[in-house]
Protein backbone atom coordinates (compact mmCIF):
# COMPACT_ATOMS: atom_id res chain seq x y z
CA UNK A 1 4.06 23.60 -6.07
CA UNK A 2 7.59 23.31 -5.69
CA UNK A 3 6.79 25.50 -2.55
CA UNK A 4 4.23 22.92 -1.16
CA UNK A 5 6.79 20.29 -2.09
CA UNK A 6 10.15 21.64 0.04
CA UNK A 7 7.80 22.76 3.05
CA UNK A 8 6.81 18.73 3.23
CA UNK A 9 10.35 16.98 2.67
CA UNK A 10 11.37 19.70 5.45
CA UNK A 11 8.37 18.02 7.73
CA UNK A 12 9.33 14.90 6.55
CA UNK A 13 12.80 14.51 8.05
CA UNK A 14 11.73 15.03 11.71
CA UNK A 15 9.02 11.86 11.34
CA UNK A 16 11.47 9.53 9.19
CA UNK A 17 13.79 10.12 12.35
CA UNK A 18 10.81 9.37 15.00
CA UNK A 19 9.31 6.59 13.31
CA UNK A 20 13.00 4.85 12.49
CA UNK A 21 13.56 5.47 16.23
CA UNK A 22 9.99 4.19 17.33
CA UNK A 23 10.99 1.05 15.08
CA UNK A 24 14.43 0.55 16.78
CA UNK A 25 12.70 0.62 20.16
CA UNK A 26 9.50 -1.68 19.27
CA UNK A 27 12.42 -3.96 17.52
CA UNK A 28 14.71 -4.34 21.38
CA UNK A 29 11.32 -4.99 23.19
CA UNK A 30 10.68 -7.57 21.10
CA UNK A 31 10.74 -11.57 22.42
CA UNK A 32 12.28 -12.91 19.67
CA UNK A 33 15.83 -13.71 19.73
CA UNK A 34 17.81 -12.47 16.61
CA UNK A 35 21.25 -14.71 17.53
CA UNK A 36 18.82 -18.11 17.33
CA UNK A 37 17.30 -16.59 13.99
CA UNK A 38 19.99 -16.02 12.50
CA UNK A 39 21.46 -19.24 13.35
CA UNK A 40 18.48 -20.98 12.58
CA UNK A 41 18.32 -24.68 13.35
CA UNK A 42 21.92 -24.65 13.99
CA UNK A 43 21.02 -22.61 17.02
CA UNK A 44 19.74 -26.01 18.34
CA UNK A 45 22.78 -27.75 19.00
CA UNK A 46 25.00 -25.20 19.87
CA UNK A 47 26.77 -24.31 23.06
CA UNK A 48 26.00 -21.31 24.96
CA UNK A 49 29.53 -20.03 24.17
CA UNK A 50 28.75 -19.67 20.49
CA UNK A 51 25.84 -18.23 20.94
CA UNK A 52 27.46 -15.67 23.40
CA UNK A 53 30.41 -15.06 20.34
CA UNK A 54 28.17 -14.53 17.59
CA UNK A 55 25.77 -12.35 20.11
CA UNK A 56 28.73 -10.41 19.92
CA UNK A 57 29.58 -10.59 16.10
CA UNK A 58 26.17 -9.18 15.56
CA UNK A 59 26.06 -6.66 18.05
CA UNK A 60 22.89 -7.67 19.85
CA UNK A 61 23.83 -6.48 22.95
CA UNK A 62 24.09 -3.02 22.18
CA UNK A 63 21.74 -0.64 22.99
CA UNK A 64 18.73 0.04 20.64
CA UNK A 65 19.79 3.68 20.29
CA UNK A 66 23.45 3.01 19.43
CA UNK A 67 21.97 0.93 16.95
CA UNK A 68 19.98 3.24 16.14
CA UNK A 69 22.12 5.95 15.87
CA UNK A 70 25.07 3.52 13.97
CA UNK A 71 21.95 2.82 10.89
CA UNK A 72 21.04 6.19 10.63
CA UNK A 73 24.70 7.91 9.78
CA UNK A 74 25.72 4.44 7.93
CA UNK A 75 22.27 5.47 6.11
CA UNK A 76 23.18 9.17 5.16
CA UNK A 77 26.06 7.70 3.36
CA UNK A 78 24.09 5.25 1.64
CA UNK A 79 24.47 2.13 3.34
CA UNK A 80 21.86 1.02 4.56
CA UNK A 81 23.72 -2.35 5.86
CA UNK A 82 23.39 -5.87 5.99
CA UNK A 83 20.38 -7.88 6.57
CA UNK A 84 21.13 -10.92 9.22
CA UNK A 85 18.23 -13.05 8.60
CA UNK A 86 18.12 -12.63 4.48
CA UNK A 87 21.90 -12.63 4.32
CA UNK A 88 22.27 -9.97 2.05
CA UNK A 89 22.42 -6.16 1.64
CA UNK A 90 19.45 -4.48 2.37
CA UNK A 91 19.41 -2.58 -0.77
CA UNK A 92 19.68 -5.44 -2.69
CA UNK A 93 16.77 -7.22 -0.60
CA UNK A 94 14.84 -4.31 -1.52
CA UNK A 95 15.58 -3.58 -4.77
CA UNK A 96 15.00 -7.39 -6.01
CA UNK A 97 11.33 -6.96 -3.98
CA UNK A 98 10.19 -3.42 -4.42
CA UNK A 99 9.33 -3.58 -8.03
CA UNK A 100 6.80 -6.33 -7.65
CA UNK A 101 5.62 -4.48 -4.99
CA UNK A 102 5.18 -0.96 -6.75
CA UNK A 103 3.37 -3.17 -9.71
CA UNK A 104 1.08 -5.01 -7.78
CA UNK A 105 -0.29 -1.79 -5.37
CA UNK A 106 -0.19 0.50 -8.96
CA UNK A 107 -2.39 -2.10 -10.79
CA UNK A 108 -4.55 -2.48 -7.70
CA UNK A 109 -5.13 1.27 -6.86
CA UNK A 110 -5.96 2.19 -10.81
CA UNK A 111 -8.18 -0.56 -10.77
CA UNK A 112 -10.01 0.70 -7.51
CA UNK A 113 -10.03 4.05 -8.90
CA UNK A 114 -11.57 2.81 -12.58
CA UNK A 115 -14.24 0.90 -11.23
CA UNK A 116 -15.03 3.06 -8.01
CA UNK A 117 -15.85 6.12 -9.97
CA UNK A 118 -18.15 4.07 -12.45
CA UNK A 119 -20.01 2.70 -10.03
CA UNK A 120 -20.68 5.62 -8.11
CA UNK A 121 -21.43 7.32 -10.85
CA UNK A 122 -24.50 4.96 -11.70
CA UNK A 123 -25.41 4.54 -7.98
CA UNK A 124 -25.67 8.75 -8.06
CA UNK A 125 -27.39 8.92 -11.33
CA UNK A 126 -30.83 7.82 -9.48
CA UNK A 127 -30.40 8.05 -5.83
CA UNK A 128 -32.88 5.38 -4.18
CA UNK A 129 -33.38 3.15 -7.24
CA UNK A 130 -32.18 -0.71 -7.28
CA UNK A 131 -28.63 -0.17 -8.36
CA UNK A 132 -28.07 2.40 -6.14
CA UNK A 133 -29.03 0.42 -3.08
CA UNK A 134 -27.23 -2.87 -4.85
CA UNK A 135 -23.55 -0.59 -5.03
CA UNK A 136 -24.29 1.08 -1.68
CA UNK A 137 -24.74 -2.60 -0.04
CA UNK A 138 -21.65 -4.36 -2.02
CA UNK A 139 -19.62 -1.11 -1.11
CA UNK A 140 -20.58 -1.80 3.18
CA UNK A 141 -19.96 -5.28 2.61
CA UNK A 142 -16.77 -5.48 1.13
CA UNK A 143 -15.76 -2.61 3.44
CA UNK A 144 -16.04 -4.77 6.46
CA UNK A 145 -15.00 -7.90 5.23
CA UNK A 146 -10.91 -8.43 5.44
CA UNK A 147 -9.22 -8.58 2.95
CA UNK A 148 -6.85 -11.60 3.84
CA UNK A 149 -10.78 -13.52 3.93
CA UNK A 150 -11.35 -12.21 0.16
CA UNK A 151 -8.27 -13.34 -0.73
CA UNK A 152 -8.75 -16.64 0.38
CA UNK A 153 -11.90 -16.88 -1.04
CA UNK A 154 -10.55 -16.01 -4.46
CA UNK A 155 -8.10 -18.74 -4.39
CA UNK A 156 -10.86 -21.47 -3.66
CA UNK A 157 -13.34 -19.84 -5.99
CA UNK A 158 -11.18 -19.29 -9.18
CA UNK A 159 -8.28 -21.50 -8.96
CA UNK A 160 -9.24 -24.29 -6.80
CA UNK A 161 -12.91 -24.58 -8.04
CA UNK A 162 -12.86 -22.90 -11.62
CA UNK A 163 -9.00 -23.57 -12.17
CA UNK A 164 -8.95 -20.50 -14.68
CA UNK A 165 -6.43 -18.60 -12.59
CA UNK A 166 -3.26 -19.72 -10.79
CA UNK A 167 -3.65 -19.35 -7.57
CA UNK A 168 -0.01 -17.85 -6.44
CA UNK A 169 3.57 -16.72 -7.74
CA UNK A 170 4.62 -14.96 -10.16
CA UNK A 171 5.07 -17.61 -13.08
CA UNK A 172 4.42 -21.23 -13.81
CA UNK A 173 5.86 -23.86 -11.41
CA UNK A 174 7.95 -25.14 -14.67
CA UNK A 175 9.09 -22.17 -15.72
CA UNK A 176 12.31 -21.14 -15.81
CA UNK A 177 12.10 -17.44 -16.96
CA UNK A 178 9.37 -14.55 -16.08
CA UNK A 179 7.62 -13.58 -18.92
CA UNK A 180 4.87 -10.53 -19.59
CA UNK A 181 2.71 -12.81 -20.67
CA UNK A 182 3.23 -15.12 -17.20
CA UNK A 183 3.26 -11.96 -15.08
CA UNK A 184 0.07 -10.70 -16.51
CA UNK A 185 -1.86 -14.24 -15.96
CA UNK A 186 -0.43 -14.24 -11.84
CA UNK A 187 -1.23 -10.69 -10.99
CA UNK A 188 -5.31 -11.08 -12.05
CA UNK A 189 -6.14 -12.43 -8.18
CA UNK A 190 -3.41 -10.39 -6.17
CA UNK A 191 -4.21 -7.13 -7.99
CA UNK A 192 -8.10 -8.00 -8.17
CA UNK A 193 -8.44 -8.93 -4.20
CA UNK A 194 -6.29 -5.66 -3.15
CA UNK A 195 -8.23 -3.83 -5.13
CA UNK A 196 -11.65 -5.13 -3.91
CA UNK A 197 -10.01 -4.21 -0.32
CA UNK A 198 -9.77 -0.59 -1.71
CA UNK A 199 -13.25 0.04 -3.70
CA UNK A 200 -15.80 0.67 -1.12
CA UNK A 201 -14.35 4.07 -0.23
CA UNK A 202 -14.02 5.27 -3.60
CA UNK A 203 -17.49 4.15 -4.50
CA UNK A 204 -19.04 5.78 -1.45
CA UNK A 205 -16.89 8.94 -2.15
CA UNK A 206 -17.69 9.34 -5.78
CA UNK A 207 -21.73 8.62 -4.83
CA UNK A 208 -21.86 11.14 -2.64
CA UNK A 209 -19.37 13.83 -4.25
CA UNK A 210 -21.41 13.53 -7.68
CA UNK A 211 -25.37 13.10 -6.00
CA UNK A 212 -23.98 16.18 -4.53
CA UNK A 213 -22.89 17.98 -7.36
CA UNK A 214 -25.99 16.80 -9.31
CA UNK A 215 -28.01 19.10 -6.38
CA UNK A 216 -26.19 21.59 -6.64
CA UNK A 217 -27.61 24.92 -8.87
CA UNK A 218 -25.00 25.60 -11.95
CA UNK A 219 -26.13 21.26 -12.64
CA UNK A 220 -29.74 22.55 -12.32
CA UNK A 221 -28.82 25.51 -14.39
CA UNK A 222 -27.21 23.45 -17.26
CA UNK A 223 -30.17 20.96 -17.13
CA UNK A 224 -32.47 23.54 -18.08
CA UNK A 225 -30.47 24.89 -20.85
CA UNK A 226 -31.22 21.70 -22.67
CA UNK A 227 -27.71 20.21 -22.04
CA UNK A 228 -27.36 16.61 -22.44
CA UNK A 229 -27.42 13.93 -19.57
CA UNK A 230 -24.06 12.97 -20.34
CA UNK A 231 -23.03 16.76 -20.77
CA UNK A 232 -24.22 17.75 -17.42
CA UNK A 233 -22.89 14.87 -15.81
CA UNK A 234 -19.45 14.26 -17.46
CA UNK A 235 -18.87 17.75 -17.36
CA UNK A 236 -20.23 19.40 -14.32
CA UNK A 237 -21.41 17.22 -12.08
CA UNK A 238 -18.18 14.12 -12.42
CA UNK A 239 -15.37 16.94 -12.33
CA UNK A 240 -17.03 18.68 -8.90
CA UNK A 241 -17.87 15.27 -7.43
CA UNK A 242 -14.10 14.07 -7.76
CA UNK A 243 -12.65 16.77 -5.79
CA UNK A 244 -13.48 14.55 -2.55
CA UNK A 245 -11.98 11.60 -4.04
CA UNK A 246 -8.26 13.36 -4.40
CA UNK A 247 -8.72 13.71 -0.73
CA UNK A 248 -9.12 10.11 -0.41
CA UNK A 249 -6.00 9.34 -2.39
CA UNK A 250 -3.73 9.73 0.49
CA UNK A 251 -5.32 8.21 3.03
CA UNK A 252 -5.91 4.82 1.75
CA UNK A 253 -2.37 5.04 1.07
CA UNK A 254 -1.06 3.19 4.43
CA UNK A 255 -4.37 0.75 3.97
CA UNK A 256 -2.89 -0.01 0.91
CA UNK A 257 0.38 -0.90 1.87
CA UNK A 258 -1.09 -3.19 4.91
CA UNK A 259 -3.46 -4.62 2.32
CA UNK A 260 -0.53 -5.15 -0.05
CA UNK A 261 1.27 -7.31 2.64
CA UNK A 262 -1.21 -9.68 3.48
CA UNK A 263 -2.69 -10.37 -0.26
CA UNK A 264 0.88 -10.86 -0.82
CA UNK A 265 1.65 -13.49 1.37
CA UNK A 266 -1.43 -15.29 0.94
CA UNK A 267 -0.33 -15.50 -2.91
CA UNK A 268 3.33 -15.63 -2.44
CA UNK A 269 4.05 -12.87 -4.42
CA UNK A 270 7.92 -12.02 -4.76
CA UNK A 271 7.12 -8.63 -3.25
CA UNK A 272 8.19 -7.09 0.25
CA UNK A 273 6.09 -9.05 2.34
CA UNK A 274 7.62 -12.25 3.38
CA UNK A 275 10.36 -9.22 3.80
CA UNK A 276 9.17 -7.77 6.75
CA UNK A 277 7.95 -10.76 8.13
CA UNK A 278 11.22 -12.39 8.48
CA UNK A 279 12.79 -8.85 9.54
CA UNK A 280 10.00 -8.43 12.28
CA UNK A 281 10.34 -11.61 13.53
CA UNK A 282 14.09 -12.02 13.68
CA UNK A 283 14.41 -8.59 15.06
CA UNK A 284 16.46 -7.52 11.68
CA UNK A 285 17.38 -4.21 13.15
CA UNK A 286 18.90 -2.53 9.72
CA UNK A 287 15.93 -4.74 7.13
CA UNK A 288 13.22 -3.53 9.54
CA UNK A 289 14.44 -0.04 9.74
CA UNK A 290 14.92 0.48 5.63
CA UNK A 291 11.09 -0.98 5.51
CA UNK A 292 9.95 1.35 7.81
CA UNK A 293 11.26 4.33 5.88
CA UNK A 294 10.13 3.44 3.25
CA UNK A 295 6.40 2.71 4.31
CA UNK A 296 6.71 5.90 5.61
CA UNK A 297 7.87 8.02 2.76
CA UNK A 298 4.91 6.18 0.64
CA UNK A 299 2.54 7.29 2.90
CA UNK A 300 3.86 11.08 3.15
CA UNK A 301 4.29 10.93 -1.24
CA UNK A 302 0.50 10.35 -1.65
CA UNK A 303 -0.72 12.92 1.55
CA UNK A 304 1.54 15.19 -1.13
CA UNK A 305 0.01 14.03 -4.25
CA UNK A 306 -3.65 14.34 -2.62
CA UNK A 307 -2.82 17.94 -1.53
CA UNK A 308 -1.35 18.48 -5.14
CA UNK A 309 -4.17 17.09 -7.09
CA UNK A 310 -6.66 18.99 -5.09
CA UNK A 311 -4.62 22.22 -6.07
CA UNK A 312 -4.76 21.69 -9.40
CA UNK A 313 -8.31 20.66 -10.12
CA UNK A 314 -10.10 22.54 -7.59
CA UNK A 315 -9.67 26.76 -8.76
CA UNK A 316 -10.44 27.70 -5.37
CA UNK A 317 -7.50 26.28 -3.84
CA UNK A 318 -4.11 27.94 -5.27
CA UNK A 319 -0.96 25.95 -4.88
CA UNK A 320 1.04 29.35 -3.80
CA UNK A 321 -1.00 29.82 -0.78
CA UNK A 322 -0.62 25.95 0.35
């Protein structure tokens, strides 16, 4: 394991530096101007010659590689530098965001998970029947709708309609504290639509991993000697159906961080969204750059914990020979 885990932070170093690079590049092509973001409306009424001075203040005119290069060894030290557009340090932009983040995606994916492997469970119990073909057809139809349209749909079903959910923030308009209790009441429709966007694949996956298993002889075999239903299928069929599904883990990974972006700015969740946003659009060389990383090292973290999982519950895999 530990093995598995050096050989990928190795790998990982090579692809932090290309996709930090790619984002420096993407960032200097980019036709938004940084000096009139920064400035804002003030921008409007200023004289070219101010624009030109704090152009230079903020270094604009550099090259995208010095830039790039200047971030990366301020980076290794730990400073990750200022953002322009938020006007403070980018660890502090991300540390004040981050955890709302990391609670929002964590509540989602469990969710997904949960509810994924019970209902492909029933649809693989009877292959054909009603519910089968009911979870199959939910599964393709939340799979192709987008998840910034379920969102939306949420908010005018169950807060606008029903009013028994608030539809955005992370506490009451009036309050003037966050609470457990508050917290708990606001995440129900961000957590719920991102993890809508995530359940097809893990129903699909768990159908066809367990109607699978159930084919499969040693099922057959413990069938016959008069095991239970739930016995054969909680304990053969379930733990050799999920193997695919530790596969999926990691891949819906960057799906989930996409998905996490737009459910939170359609609910204005205090997470990294509006974030990136503003450091995308106001070309926020050393915000952008610290959001890219980190994107990336989330996506990297659960291709590890797939290939980690799948060693450990899978005897035909050992971790030594990964």
């Amino acid at each position: 394991m530990a093995r598995l885990a050096g050989r990928r932070a190795l790998f990982a170093v090579p692809v932090v530096l290309v996709v930090t690079f790619g984002a420096f590049a993407l960032a200097a092509a980019s036709p938004f101007d940084p000096v009139r973001a920064y400035a804002g409306t003030a921008a409007l009424g200023a004289d070219q010659e101010t624009l030109d001075r704090l152009r230079d203040n903020l270094g604009v005119d550099e090259s995208f590689v010095a830039r790039w290069w200047h971030w990366l060894t301020s980076a290794l030290t730990g400073d990750l530098g200022h953002s322009s557009v938020l006007r403070q340090p980018v660890t502090q932009v991300i540390g004040e965001r981050l955890v709302w983040s990391a609670l929002l995606c964590a509540v989602a994916f469990a969710v997904a998970v949960g509810l994924g492997v019970l209902l492909g469970v029933l649809a693989a119990r009877r292959p054909g029947s009603v519910l089968d073909r009911a979870v199959t057809s939910l599964a393709y139809t939340l799979e192709a709708a987008p998840v910034f349209w379920i969102a939306l749909l949420a908010v005018w079903l169950f807060a606008l309609q029903w009013d028994v959910l608030p539809a955005g923030g992370l506490t009451d308009t009036a309050s003037q504290q966050v609470t457990p209790g508050q917290v708990a009441g606001h995440i129900v429709l961000p957590a719920g639509v991102l993890a809508v966007s995530q359940l097809p694949w893990f129903t699909l996956y768990v159908r066809q991993g367990v109607g699978d298993a159930l084919a499969e002889d040693p099922v057959r075999g413990a069938r016959a000697r008069g095991l239970g239903e739930g016995t054969v299928l909680v304990g053969h069929a379930l733990r050799s159906g999920l193997l695919p599904v530790l596969t999926l883990i990691g891949s819906r990974v960057p799906e989930l961080i996409t998905g996490a972006l737009l459910v939170e700015s359609v609910f204005s969740w205090p997470g990294i969204a509006a974030a990136t946003v503003e450091a995308a659009t106001a070309v926020d060389f050393p915000l952008l750059a610290a959001l890219t990383v980190l994107a990336t090292v989330a996506v990297l973290a659960g291709n590890l914990l797939a290939d980690l999982l799948y060693g450990l519950f899978d005897p035909r895999v050992k971790l030594s020979e990964m």
